[in-house]
C-alpha atoms as a PDB file:
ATOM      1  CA  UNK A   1      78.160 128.547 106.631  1.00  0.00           C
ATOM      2  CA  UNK A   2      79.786 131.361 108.572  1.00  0.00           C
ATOM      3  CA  UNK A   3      83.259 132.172 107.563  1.00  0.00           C
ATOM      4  CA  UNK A   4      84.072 132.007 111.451  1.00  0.00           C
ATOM      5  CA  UNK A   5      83.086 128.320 112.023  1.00  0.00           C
ATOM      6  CA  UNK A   6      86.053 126.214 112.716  1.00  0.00           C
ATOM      7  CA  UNK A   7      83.858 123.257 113.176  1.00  0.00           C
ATOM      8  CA  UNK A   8      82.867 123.423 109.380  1.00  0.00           C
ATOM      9  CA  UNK A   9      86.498 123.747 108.302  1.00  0.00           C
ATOM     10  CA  UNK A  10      87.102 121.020 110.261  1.00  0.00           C
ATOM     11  CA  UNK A  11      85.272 119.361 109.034  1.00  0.00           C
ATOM     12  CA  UNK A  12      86.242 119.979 105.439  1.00  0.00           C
ATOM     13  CA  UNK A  13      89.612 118.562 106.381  1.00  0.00           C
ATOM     14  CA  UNK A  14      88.117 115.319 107.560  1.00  0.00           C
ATOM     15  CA  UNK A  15      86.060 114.946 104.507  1.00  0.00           C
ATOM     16  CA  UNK A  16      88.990 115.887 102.348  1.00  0.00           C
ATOM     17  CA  UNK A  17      91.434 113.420 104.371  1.00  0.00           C
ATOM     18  CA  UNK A  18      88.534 110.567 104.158  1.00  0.00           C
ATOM     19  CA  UNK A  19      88.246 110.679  99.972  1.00  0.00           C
ATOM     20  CA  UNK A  20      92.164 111.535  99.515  1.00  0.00           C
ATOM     21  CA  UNK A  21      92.891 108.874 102.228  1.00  0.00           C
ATOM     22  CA  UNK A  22      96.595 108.563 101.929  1.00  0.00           C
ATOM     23  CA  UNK A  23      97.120 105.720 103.987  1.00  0.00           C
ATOM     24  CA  UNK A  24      94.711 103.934 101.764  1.00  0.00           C
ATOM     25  CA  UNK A  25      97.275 104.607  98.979  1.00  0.00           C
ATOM     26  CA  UNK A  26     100.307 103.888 101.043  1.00  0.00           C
ATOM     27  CA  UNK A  27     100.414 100.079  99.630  1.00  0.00           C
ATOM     28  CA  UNK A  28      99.545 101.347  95.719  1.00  0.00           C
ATOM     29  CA  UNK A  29     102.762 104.462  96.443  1.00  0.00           C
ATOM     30  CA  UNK A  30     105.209 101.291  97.799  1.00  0.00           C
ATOM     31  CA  UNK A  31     104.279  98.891  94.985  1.00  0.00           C
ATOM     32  CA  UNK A  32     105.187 102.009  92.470  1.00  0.00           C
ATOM     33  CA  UNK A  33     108.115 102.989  94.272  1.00  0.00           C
ATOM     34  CA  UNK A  34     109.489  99.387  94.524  1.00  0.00           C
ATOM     35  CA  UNK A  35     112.611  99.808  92.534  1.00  0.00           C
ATOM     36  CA  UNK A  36     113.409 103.164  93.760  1.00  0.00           C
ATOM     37  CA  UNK A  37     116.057 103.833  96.916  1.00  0.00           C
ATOM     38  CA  UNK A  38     115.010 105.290  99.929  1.00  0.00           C
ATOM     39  CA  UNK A  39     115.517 109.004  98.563  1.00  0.00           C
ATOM     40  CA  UNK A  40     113.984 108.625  95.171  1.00  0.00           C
ATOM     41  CA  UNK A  41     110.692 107.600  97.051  1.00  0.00           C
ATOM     42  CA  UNK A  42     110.552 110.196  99.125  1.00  0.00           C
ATOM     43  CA  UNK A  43     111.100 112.589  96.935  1.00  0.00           C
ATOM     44  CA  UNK A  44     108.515 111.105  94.623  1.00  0.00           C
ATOM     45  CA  UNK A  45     105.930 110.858  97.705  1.00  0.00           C
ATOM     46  CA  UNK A  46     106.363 114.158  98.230  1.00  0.00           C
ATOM     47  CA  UNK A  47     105.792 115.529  94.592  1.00  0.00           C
ATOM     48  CA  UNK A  48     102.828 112.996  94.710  1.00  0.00           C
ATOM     49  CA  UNK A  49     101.328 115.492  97.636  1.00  0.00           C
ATOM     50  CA  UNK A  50     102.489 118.556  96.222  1.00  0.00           C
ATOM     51  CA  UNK A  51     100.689 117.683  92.750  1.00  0.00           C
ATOM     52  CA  UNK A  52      97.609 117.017  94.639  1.00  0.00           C
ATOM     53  CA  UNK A  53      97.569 120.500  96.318  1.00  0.00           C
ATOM     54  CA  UNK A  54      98.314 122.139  93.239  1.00  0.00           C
ATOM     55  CA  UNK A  55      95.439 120.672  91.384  1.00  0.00           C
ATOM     56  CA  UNK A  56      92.717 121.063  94.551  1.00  0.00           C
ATOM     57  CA  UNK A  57      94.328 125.243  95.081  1.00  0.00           C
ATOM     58  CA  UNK A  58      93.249 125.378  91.039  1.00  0.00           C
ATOM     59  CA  UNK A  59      90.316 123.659  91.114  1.00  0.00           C
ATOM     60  CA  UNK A  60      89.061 125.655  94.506  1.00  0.00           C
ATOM     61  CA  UNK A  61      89.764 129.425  92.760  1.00  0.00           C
ATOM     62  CA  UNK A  62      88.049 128.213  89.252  1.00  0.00           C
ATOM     63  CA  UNK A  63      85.328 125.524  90.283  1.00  0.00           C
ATOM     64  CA  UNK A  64      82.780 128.242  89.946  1.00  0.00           C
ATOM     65  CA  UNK A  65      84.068 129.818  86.262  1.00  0.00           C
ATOM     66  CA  UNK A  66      83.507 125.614  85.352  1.00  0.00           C
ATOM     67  CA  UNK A  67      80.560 125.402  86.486  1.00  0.00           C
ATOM     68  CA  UNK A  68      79.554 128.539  85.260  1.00  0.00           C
ATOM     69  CA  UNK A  69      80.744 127.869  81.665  1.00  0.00           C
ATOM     70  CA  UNK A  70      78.994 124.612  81.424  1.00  0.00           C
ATOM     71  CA  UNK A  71      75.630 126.336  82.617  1.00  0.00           C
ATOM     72  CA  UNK A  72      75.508 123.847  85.528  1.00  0.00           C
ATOM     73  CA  UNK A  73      73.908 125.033  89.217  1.00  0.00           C
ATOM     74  CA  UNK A  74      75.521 123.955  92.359  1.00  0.00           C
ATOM     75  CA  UNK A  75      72.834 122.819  93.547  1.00  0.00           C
ATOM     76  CA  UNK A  76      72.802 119.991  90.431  1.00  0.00           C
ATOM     77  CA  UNK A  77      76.404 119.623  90.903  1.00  0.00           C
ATOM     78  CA  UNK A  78      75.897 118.793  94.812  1.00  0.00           C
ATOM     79  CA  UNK A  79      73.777 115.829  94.079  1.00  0.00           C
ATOM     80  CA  UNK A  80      75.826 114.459  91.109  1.00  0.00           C
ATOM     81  CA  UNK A  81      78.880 115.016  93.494  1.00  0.00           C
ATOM     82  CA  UNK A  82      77.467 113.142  96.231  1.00  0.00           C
ATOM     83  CA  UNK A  83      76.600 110.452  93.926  1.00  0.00           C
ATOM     84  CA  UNK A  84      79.907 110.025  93.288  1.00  0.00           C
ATOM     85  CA  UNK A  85      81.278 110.370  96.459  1.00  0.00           C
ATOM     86  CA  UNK A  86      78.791 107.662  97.510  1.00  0.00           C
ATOM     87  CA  UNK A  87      80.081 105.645  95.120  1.00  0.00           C
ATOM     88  CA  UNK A  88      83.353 105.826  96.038  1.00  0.00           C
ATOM     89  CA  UNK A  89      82.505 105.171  99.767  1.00  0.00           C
ATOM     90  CA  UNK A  90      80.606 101.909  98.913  1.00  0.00           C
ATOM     91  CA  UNK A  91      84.292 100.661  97.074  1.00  0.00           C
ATOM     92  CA  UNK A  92      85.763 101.636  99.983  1.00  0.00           C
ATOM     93  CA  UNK A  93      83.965  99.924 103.000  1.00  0.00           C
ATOM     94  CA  UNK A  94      84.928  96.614 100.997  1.00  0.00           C
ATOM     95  CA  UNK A  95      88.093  97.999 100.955  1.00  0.00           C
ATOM     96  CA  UNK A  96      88.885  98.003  97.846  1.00  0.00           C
ATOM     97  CA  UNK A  97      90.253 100.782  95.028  1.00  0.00           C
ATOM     98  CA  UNK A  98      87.286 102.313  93.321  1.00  0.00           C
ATOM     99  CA  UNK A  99      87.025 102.716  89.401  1.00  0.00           C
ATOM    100  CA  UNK A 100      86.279 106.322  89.394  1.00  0.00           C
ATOM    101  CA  UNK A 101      89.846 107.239  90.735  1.00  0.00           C
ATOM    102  CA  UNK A 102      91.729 104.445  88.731  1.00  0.00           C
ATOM    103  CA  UNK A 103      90.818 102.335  85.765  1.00  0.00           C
ATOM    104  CA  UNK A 104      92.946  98.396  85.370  1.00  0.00           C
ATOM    105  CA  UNK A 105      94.539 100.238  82.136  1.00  0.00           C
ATOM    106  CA  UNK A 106      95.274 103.044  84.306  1.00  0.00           C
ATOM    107  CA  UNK A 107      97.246 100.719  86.666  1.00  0.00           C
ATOM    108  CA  UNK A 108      98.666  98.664  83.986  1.00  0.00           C
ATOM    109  CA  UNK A 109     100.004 102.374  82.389  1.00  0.00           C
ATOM    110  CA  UNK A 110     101.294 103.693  85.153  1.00  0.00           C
ATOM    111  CA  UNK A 111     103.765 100.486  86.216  1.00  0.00           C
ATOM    112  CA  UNK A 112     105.489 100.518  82.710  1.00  0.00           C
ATOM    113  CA  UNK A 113     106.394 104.941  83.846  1.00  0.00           C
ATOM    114  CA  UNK A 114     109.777 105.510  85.712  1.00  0.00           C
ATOM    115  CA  UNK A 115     107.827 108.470  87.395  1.00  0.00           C
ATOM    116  CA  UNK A 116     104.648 108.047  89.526  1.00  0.00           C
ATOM    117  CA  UNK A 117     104.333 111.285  91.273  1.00  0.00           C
ATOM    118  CA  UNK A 118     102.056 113.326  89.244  1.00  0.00           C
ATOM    119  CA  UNK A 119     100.424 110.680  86.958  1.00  0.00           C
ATOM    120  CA  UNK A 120      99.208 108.587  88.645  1.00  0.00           C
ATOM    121  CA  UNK A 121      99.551 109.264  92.382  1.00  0.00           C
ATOM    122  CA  UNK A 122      98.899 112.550  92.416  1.00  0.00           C
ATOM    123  CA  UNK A 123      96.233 112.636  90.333  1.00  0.00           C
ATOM    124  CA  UNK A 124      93.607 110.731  89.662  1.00  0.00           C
ATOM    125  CA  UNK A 125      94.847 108.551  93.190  1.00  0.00           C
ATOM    126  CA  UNK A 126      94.668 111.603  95.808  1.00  0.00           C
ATOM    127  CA  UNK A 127      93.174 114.487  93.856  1.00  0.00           C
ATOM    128  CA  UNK A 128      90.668 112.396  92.102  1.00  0.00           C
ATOM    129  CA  UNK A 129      87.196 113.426  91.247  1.00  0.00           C
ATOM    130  CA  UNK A 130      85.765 113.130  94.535  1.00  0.00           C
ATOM    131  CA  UNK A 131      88.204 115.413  95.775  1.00  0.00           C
ATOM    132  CA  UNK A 132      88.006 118.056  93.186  1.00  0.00           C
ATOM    133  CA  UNK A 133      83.795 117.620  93.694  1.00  0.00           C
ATOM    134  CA  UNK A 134      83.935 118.390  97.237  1.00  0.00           C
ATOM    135  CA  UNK A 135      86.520 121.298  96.916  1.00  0.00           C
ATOM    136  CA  UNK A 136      84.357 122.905  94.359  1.00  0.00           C
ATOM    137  CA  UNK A 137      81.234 121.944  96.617  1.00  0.00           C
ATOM    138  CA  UNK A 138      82.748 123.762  99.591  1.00  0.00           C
ATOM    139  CA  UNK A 139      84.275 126.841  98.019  1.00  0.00           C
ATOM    140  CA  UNK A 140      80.396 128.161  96.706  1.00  0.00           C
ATOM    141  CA  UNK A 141      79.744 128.493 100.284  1.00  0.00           C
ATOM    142  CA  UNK A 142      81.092 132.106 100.698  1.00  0.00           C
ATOM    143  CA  UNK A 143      82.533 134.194  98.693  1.00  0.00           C
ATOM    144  CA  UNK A 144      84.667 135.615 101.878  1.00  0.00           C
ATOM    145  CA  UNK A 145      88.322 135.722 101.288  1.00  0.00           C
ATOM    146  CA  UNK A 146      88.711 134.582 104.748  1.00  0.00           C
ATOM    147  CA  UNK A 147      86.443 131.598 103.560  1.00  0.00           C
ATOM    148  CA  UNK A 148      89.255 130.781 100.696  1.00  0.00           C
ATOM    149  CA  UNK A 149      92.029 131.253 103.092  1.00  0.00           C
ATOM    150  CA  UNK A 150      91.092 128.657 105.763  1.00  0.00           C
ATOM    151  CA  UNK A 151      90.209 126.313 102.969  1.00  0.00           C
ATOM    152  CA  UNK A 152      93.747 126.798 101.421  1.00  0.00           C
ATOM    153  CA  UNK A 153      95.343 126.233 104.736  1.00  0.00           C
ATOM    154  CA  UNK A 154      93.187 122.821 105.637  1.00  0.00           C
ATOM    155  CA  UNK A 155      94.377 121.966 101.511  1.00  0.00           C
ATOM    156  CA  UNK A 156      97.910 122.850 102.904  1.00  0.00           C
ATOM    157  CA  UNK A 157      97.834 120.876 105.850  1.00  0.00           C
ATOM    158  CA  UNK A 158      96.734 117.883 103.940  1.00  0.00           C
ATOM    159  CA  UNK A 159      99.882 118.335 101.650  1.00  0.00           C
ATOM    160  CA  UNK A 160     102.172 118.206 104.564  1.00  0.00           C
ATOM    161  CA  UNK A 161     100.105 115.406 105.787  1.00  0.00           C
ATOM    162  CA  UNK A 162     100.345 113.394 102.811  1.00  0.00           C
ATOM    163  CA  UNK A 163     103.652 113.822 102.004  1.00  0.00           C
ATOM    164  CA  UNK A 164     104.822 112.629 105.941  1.00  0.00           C
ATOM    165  CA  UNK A 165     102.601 109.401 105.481  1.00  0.00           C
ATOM    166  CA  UNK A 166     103.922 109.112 102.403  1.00  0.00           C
ATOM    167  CA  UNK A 167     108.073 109.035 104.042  1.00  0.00           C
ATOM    168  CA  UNK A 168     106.886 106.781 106.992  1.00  0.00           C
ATOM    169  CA  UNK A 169     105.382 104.288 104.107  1.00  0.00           C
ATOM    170  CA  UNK A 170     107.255 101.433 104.941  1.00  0.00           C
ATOM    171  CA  UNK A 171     107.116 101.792 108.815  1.00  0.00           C
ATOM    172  CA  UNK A 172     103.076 102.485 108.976  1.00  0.00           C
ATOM    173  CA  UNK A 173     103.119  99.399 106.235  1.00  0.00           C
ATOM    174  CA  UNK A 174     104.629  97.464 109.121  1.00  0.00           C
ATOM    175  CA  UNK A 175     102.650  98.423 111.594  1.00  0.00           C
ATOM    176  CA  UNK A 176      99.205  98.639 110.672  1.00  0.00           C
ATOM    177  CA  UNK A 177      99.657  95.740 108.203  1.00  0.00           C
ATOM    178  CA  UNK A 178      97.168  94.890 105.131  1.00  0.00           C
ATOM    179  CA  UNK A 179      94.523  93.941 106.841  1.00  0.00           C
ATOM    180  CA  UNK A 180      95.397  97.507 109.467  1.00  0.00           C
ATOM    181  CA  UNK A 181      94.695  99.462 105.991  1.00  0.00           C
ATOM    182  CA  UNK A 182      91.724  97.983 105.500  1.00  0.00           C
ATOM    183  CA  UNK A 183      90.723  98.886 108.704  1.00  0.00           C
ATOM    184  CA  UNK A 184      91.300 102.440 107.885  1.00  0.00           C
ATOM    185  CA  UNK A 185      89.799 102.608 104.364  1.00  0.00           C
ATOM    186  CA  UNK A 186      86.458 101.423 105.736  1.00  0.00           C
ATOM    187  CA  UNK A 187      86.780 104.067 108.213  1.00  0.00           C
ATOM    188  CA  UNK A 188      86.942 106.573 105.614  1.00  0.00           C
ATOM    189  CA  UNK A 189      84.887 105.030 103.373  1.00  0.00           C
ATOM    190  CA  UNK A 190      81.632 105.477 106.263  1.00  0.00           C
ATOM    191  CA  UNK A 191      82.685 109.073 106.420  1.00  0.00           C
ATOM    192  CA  UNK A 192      82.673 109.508 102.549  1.00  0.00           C
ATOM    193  CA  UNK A 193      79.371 107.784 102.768  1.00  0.00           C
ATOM    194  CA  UNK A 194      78.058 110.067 105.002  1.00  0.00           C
ATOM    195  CA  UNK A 195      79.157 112.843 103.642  1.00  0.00           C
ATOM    196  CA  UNK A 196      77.969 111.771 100.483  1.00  0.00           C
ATOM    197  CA  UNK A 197      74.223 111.667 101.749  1.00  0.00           C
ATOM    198  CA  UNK A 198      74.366 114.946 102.885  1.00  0.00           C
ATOM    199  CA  UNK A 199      75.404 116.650  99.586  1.00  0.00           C
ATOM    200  CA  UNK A 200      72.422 114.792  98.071  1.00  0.00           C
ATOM    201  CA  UNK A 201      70.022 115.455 100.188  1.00  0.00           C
ATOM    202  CA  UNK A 202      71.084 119.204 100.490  1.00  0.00           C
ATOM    203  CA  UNK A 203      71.403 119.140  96.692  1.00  0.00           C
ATOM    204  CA  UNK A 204      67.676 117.515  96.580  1.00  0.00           C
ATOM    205  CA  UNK A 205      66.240 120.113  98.990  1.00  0.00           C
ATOM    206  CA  UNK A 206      67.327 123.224  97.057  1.00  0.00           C
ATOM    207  CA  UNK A 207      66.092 121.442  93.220  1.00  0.00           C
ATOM    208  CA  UNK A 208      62.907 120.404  94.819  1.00  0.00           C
ATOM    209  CA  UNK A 209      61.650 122.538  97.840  1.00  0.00           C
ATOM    210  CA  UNK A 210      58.611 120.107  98.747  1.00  0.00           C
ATOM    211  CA  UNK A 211      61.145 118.057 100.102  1.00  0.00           C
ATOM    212  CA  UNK A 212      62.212 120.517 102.314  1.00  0.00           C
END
């Protein structure tokens, strides 16, 4: 990937936005947030998004040191990512909350805590493993800095991004409705499907070259 292609960065967002997918979690952040006032959620929506860019920034400047001290090759770690992306996906064109970012005694922990914004919003809900797999995924692309920089601002952008859906919870619950959110988790859930494919079959192409 050139460093200069916007349409690849792009398109990094959309993948990011699709597996994060915030309005997705926008029922799960007002069902934590129930007993809070107005400024309480807020504030935790937006430490929810800031957690989440913290952990994806870490991840994206050490992926390849992990990778690296567990002896595993991207190209390995692109399939077994887009496995799990895939899986994810399939969860989420039935519109429903997949296992791999939140287990039923992860939800049953995390209504007993007064605070919801790191554990378990902000991670394992928006920077869950899919996330962190396609972060790491992206960053071996180039080892430009300007590479790393527009991949910390799309990471930025989602923040902000997050963090305003995250305010306007109870309006775009209103609007769009449950079965509106639905709509839009499917929606991401083809993309993360998609995407999903491609990391595999990339992955497969560079383990086994007759398939090229």
């Amino acid at each position: 990937m050139e460093t200069g292609s916007i349409n690849e960065y792009l398109k990094f967002f959309v993948a990011l936005l699709a597996i994060v997918n915030p309005v997705g979690t926008i029922p799960i952040f007002i069902n934590m947030t129930a007993n809070q006032d107005q400024v309480a959620r807020n504030r935790n929506g937006s430490m929810a998004a800031i957690s989440m860019g913290i952990i994806l920034l870490v991840v994206l400047f050490t992926g390849e040191a992990i990778l690296r001290f567990f002896g595993i090759s991207v190209d390995s770690f692109r399939v077994g990512g887009g496995i799990l992306i895939l899986l994810m996906a399939i969860s989420m064109l039935n519109a429903k909350m997949s296992n791999v970012k939140q287990t039923k005694e992860e939800e049953l922990d995390s209504a007993e805590r007064d605070s919801v914004a790191v554990v378990p919003l902000g991670t394992p809900l928006l920077a869950g493993p899919g996330a962190i797999s396609t972060v790491i995924l992206y960053a071996q692309r180039s080892p430009s800095a300007w590479h790393y920089a527009y991949l910390v601002v799309a990471i930025l952008f989602l923040v902000c991004l997050t963090a305003l859906l995250f305010r306007l919870a109870p309006t775009i619950t209103r609007l769009l409705g449950k079965t509106g959110i639905n709509i839009v988790t499917r929606l991401m859930g083809l993309i993360m499907a998609a995407m999903g494919v491609e990391f595999i079959s990339h992955g497969l192409k560079q383990l086994f070259p007759v398939l090229g």
